[in-house]
C-alpha atoms as a PDB file:
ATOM      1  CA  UNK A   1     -74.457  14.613-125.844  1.00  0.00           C
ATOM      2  CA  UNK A   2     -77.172  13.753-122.955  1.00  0.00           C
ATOM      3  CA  UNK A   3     -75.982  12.871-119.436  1.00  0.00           C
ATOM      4  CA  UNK A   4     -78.486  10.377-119.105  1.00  0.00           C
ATOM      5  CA  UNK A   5     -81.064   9.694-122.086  1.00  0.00           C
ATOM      6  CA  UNK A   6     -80.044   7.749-124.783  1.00  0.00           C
ATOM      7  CA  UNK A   7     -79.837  10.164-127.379  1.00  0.00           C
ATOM      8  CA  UNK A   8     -81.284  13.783-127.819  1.00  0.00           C
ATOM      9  CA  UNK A   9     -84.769  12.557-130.239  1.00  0.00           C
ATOM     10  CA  UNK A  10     -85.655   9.884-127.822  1.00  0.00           C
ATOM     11  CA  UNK A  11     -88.361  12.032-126.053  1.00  0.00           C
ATOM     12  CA  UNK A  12     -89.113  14.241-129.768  1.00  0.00           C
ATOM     13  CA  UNK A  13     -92.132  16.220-129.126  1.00  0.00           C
ATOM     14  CA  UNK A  14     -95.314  14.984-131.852  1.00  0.00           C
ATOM     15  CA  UNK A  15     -95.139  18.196-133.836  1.00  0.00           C
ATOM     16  CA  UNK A  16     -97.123  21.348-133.480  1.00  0.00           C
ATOM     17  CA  UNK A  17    -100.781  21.161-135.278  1.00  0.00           C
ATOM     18  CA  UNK A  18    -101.517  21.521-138.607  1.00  0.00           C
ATOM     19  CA  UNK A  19    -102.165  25.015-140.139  1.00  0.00           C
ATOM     20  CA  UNK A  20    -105.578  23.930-140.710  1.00  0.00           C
ATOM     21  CA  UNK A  21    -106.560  22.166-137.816  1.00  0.00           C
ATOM     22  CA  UNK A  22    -109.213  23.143-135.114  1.00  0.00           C
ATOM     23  CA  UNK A  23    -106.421  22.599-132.441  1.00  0.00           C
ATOM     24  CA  UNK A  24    -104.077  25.417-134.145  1.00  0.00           C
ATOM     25  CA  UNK A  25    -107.147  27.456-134.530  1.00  0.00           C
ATOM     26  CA  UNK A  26    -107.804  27.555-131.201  1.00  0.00           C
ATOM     27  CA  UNK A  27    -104.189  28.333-130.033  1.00  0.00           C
ATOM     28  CA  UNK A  28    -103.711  30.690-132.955  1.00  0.00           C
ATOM     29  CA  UNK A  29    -106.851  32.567-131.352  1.00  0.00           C
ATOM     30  CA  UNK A  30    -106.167  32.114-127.402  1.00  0.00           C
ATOM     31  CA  UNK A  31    -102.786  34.069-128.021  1.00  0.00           C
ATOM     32  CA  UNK A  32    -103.925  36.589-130.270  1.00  0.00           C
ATOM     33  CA  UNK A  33    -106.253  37.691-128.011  1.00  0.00           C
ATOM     34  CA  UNK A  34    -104.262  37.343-124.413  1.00  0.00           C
ATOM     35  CA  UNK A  35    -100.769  38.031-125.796  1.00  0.00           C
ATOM     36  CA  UNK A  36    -101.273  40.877-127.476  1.00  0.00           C
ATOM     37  CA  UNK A  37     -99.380  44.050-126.049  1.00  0.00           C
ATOM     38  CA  UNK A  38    -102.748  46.118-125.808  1.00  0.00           C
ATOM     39  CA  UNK A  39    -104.961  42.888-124.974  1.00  0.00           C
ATOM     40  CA  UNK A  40    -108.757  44.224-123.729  1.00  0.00           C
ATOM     41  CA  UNK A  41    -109.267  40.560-122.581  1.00  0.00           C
ATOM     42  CA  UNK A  42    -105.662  40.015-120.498  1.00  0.00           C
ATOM     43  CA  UNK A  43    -106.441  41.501-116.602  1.00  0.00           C
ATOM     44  CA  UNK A  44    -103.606  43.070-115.041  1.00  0.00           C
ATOM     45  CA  UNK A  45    -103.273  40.200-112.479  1.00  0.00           C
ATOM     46  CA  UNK A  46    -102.690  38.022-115.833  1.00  0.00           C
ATOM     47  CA  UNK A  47    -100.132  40.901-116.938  1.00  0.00           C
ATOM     48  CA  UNK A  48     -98.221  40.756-113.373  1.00  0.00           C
ATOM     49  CA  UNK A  49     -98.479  36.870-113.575  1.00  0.00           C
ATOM     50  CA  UNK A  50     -96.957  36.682-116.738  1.00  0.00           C
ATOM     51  CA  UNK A  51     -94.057  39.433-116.056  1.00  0.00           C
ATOM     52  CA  UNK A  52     -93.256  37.557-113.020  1.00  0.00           C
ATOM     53  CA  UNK A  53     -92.256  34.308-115.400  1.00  0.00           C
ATOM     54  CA  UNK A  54     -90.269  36.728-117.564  1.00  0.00           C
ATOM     55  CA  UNK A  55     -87.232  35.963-114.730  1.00  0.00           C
ATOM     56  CA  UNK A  56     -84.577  33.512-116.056  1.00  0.00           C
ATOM     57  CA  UNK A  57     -85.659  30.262-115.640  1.00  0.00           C
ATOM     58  CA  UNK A  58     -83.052  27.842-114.076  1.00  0.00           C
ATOM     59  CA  UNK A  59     -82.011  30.650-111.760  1.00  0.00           C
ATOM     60  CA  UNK A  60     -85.777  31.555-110.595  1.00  0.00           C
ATOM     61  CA  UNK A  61     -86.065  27.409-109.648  1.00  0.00           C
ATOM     62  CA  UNK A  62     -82.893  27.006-108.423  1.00  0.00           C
ATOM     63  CA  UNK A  63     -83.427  29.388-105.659  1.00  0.00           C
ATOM     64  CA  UNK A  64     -86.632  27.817-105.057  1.00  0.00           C
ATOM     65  CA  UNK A  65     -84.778  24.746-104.803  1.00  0.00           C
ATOM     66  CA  UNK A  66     -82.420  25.878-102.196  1.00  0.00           C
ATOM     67  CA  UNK A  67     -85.157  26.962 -99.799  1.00  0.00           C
ATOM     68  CA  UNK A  68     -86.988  24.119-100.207  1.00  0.00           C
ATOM     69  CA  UNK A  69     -84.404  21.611 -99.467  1.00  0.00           C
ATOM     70  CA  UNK A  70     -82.628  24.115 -96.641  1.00  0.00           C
ATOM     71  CA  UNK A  71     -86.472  24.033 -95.199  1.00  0.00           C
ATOM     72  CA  UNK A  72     -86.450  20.268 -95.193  1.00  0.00           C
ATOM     73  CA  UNK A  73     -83.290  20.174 -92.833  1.00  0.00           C
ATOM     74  CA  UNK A  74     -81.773  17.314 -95.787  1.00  0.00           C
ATOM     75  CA  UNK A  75     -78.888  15.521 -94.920  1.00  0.00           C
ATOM     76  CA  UNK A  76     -75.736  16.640 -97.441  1.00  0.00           C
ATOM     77  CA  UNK A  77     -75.740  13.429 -99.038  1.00  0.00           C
ATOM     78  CA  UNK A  78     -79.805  13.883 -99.850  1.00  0.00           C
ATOM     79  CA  UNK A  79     -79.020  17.396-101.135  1.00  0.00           C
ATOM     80  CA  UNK A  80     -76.314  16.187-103.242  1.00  0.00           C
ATOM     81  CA  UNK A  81     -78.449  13.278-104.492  1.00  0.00           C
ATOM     82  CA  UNK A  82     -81.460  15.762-105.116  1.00  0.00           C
ATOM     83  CA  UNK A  83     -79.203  18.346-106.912  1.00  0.00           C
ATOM     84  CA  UNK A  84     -77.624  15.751-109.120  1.00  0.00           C
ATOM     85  CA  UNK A  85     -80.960  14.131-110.302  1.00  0.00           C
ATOM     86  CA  UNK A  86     -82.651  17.829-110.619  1.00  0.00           C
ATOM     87  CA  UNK A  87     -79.864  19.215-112.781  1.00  0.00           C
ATOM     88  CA  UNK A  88     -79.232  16.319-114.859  1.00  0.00           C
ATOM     89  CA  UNK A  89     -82.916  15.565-115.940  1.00  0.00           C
ATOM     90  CA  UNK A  90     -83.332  19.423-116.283  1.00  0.00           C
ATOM     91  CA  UNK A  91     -80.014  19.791-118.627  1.00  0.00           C
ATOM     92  CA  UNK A  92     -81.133  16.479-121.112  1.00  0.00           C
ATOM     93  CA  UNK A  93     -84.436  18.179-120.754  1.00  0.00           C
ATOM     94  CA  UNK A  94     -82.922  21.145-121.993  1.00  0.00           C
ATOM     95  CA  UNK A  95     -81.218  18.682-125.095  1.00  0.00           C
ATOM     96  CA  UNK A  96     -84.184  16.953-126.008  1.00  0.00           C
ATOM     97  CA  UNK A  97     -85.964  20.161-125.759  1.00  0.00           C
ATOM     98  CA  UNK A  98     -83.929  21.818-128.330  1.00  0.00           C
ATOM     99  CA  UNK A  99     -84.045  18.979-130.714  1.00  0.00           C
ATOM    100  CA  UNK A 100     -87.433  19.305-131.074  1.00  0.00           C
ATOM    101  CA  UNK A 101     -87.172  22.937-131.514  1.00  0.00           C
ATOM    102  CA  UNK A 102     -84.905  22.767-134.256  1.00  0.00           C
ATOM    103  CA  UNK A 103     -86.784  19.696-135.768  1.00  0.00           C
ATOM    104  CA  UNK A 104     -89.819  21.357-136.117  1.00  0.00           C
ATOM    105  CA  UNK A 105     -88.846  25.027-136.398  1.00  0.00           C
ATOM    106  CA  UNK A 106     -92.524  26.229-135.819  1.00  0.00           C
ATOM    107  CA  UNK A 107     -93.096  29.745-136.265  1.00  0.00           C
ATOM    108  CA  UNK A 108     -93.942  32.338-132.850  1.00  0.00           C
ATOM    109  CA  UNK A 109     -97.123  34.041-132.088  1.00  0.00           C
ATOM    110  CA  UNK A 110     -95.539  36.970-133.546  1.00  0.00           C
ATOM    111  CA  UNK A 111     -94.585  35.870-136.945  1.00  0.00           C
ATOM    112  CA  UNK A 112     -97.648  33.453-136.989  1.00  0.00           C
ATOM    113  CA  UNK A 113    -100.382  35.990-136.312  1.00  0.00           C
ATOM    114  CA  UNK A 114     -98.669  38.867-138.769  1.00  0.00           C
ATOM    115  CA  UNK A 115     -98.659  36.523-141.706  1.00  0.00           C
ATOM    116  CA  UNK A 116    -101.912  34.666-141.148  1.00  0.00           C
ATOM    117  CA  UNK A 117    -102.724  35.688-144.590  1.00  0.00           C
ATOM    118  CA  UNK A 118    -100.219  32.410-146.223  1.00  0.00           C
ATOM    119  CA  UNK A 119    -101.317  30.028-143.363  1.00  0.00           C
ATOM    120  CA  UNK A 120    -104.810  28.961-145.369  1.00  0.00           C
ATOM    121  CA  UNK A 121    -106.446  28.707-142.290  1.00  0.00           C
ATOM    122  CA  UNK A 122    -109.875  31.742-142.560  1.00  0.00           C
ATOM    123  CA  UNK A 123    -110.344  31.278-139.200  1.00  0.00           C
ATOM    124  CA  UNK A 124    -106.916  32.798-138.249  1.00  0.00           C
ATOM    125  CA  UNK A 125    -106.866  35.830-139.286  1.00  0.00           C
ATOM    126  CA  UNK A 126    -103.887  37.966-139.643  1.00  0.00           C
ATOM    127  CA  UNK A 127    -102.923  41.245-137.697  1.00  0.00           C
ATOM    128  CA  UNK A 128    -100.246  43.039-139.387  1.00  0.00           C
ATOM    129  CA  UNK A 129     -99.670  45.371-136.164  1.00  0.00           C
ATOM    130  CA  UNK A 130     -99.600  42.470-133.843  1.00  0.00           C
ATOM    131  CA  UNK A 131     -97.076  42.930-131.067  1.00  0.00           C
ATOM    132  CA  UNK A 132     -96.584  40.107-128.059  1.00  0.00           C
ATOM    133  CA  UNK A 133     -96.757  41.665-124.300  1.00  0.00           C
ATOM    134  CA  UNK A 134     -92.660  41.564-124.477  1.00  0.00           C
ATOM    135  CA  UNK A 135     -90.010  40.715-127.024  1.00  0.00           C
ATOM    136  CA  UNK A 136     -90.103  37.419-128.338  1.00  0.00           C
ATOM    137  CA  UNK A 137     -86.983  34.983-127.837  1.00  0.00           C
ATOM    138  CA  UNK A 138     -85.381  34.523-130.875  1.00  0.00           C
ATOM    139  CA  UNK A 139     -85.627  30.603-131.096  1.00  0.00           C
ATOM    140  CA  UNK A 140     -88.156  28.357-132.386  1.00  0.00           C
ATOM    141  CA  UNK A 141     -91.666  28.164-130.683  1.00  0.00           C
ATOM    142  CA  UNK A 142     -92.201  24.375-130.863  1.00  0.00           C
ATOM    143  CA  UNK A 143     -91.920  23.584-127.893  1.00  0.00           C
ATOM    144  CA  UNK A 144     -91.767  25.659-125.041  1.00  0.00           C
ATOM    145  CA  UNK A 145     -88.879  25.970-123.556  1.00  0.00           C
ATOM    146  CA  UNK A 146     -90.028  26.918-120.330  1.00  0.00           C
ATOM    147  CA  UNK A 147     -92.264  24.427-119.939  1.00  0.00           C
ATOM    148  CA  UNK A 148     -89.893  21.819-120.684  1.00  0.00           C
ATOM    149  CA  UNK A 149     -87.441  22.924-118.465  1.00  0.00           C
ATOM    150  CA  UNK A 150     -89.544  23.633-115.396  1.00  0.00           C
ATOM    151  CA  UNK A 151     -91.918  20.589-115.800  1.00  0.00           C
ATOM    152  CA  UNK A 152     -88.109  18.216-115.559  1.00  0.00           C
ATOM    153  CA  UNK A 153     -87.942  20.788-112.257  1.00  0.00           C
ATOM    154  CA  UNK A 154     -91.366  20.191-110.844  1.00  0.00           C
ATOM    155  CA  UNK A 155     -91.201  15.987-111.616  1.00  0.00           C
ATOM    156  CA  UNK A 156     -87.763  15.301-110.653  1.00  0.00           C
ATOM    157  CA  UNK A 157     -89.107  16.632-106.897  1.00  0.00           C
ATOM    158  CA  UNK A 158     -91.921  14.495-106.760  1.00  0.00           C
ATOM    159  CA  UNK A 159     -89.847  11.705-108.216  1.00  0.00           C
ATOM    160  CA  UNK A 160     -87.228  12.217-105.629  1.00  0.00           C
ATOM    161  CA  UNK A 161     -89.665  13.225-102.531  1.00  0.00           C
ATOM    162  CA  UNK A 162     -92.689  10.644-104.030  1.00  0.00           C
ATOM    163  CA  UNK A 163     -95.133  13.404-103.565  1.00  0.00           C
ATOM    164  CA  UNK A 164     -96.598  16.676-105.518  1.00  0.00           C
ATOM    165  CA  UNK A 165     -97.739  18.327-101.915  1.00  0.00           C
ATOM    166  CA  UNK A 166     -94.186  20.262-101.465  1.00  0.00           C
ATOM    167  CA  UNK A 167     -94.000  23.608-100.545  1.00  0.00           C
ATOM    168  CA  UNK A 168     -91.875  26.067-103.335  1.00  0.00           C
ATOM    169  CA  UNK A 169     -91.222  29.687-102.808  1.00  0.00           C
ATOM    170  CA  UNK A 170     -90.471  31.314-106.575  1.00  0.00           C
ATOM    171  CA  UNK A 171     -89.439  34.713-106.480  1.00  0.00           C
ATOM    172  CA  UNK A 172     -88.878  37.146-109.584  1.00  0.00           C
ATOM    173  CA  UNK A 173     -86.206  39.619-109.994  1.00  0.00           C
ATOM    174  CA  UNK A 174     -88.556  41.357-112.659  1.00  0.00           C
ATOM    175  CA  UNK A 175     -91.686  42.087-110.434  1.00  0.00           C
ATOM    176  CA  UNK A 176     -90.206  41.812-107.427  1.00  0.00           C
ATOM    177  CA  UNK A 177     -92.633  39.426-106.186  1.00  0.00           C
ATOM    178  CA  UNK A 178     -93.004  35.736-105.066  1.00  0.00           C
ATOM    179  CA  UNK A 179     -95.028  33.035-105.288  1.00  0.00           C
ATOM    180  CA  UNK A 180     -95.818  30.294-102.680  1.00  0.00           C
ATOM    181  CA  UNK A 181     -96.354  26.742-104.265  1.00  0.00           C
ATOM    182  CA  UNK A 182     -98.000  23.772-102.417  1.00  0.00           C
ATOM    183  CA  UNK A 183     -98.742  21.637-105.078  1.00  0.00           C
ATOM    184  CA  UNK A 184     -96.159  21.262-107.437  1.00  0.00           C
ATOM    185  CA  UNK A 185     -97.828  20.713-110.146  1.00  0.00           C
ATOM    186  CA  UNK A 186     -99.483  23.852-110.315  1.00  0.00           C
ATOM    187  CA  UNK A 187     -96.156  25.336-111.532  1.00  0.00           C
ATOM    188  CA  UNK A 188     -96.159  23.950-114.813  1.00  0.00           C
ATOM    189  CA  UNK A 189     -99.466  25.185-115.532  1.00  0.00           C
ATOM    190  CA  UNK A 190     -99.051  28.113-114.410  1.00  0.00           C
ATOM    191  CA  UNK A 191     -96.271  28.866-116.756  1.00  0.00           C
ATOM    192  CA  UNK A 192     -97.939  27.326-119.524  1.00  0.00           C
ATOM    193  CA  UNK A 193    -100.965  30.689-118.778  1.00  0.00           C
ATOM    194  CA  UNK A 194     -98.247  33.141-118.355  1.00  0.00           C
ATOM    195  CA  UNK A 195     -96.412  31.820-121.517  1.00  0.00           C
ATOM    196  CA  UNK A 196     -99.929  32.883-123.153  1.00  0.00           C
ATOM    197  CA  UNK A 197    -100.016  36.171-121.305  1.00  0.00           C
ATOM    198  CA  UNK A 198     -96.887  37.103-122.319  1.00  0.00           C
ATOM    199  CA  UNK A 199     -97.463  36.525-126.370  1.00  0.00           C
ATOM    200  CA  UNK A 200     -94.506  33.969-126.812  1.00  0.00           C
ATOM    201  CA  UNK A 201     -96.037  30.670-127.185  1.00  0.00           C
ATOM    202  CA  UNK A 202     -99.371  28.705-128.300  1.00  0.00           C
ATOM    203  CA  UNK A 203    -100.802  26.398-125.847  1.00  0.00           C
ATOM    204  CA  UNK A 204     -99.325  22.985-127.185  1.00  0.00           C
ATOM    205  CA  UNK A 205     -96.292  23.770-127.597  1.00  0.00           C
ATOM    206  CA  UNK A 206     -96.462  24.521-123.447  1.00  0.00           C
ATOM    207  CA  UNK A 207     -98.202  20.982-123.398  1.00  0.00           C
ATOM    208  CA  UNK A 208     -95.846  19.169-125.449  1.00  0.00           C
ATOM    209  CA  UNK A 209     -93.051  20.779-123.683  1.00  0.00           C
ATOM    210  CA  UNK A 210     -94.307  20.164-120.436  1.00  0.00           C
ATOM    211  CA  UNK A 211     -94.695  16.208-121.762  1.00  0.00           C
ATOM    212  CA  UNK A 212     -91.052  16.045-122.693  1.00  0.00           C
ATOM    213  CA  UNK A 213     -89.881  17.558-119.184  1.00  0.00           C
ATOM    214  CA  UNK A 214     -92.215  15.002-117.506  1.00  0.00           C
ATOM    215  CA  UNK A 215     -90.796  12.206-119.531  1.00  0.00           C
ATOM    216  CA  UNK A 216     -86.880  12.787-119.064  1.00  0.00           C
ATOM    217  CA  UNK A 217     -86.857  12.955-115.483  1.00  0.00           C
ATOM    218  CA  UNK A 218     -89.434   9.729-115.173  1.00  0.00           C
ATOM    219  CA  UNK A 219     -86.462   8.342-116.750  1.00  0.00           C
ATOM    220  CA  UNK A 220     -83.709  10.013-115.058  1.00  0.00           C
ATOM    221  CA  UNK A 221     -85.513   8.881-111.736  1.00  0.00           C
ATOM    222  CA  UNK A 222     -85.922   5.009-112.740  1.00  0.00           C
ATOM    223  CA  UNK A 223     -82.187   4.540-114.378  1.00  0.00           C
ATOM    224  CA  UNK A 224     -80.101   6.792-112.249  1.00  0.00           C
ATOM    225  CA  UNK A 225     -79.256   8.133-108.885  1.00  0.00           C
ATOM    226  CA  UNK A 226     -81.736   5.776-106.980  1.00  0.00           C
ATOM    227  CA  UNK A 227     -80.912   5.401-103.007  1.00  0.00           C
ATOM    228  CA  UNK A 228     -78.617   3.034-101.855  1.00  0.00           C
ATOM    229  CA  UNK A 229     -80.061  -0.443-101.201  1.00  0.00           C
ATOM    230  CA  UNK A 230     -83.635   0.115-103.463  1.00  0.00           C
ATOM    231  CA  UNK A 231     -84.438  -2.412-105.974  1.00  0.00           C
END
């Protein structure tokens, strides 16, 4: 049951590509070669960047969140606004996320690029030995999770401050690093690369993710938890 959107489908994803399409080709290809555990093409900066997105999502933004809004000097009430619409459009995010996972049931880079030889697409070929940078999560790979979650993150802020120049601070308990953000925008993509880098996903399922995320908190923002006295 969503808090806010009308029912989990309303925001379904379009569907990964075809087997046979350029577009699957292409993705099919981009990961093989990036996402690979002995990748000659991935740089270590690319390695680093995509270890540092192997932290646990909501808790990685959420403490992003906290400086950001502890930075801003908000009044409780703001906070407590901001929290509300953050965590609501990121949990039916989460919903409609998952409803297109299980819809589709689209198979990871891992499985994909192993058993090329049943896809009927020549210009995937299949890699027996294949392994992904890290273990693959063991749920659907259409869409990305992470990108649906964070993109609900990264619009719900510049729904609620009406701007993408904010400054974010992510930090990662796995590299022990952080990142300094001021553009919001450039989260989402950046987790779309590192989703690459790390061998879980193909690039539209971090697209299509990213749309949903976008789309639920647009629509958390218009129906819900608007400031007193707007029309």
């Amino acid at each position: 049951m969503p808090f806010a959107i009308e029912s989990p489908s309303q925001f379904r994803a379009d569907g990964p590509p075809a087997l046979s399409s350029q577009q699957y080709t292409e993705d099919f290809n981009e990961t093989k070669r990036l996402g690979s555990v002995n990748s000659i093409e991935r740089t270590p900066e690319q390695t680093a960047f995509a270890r540092f997105y192997l932290d646990v999502t909501i808790p990685q933004e959420a403490q992003g969140l906290r400086k950001l809004a502890t930075e801003r000097n908000m009044a409780t009430a703001d906070a407590a606004r901001l929290y509300a619409q953050l965590y609501v459009s990121v949990s039916d995010a989460l919903i409609a996320g998952w409803d297109s996972k299980l819809y589709y049931g689209f198979w990871r880079p891992v499985t994909a690029i192993r058993n090329a030889e049943s896809d009927g697409n020549p210009d995937a070929a299949a890699d027996p030995s294949w392994t992904p940078l890290t273990a693959t999560p063991s749920h659907p790979e259409y869409p990305s999770a992470h990108a649906f979650i964070s993109n609900a993150f990264t619009e719900s802020l510049r729904e609620f401050f009406g701007t993408k120049k904010l400054n974010v601070t992510l930090s990662s308990v796995t590299t022990g690093t952080t990142i300094e953000y001021h553009k919001i925008d450039e989260i989402g993509r950046d987790i779309n690369d590192a989703r690459i880098y790390a061998g879980f996903h193909f690039r539209t399922a971090c697209e299509d993710g990213a749309l949903i995320g976008r789309k639920v908190a647009k629509y958390v923002a218009k129906n819900y938890f608007q400031p007193v006295g707007k029309k």
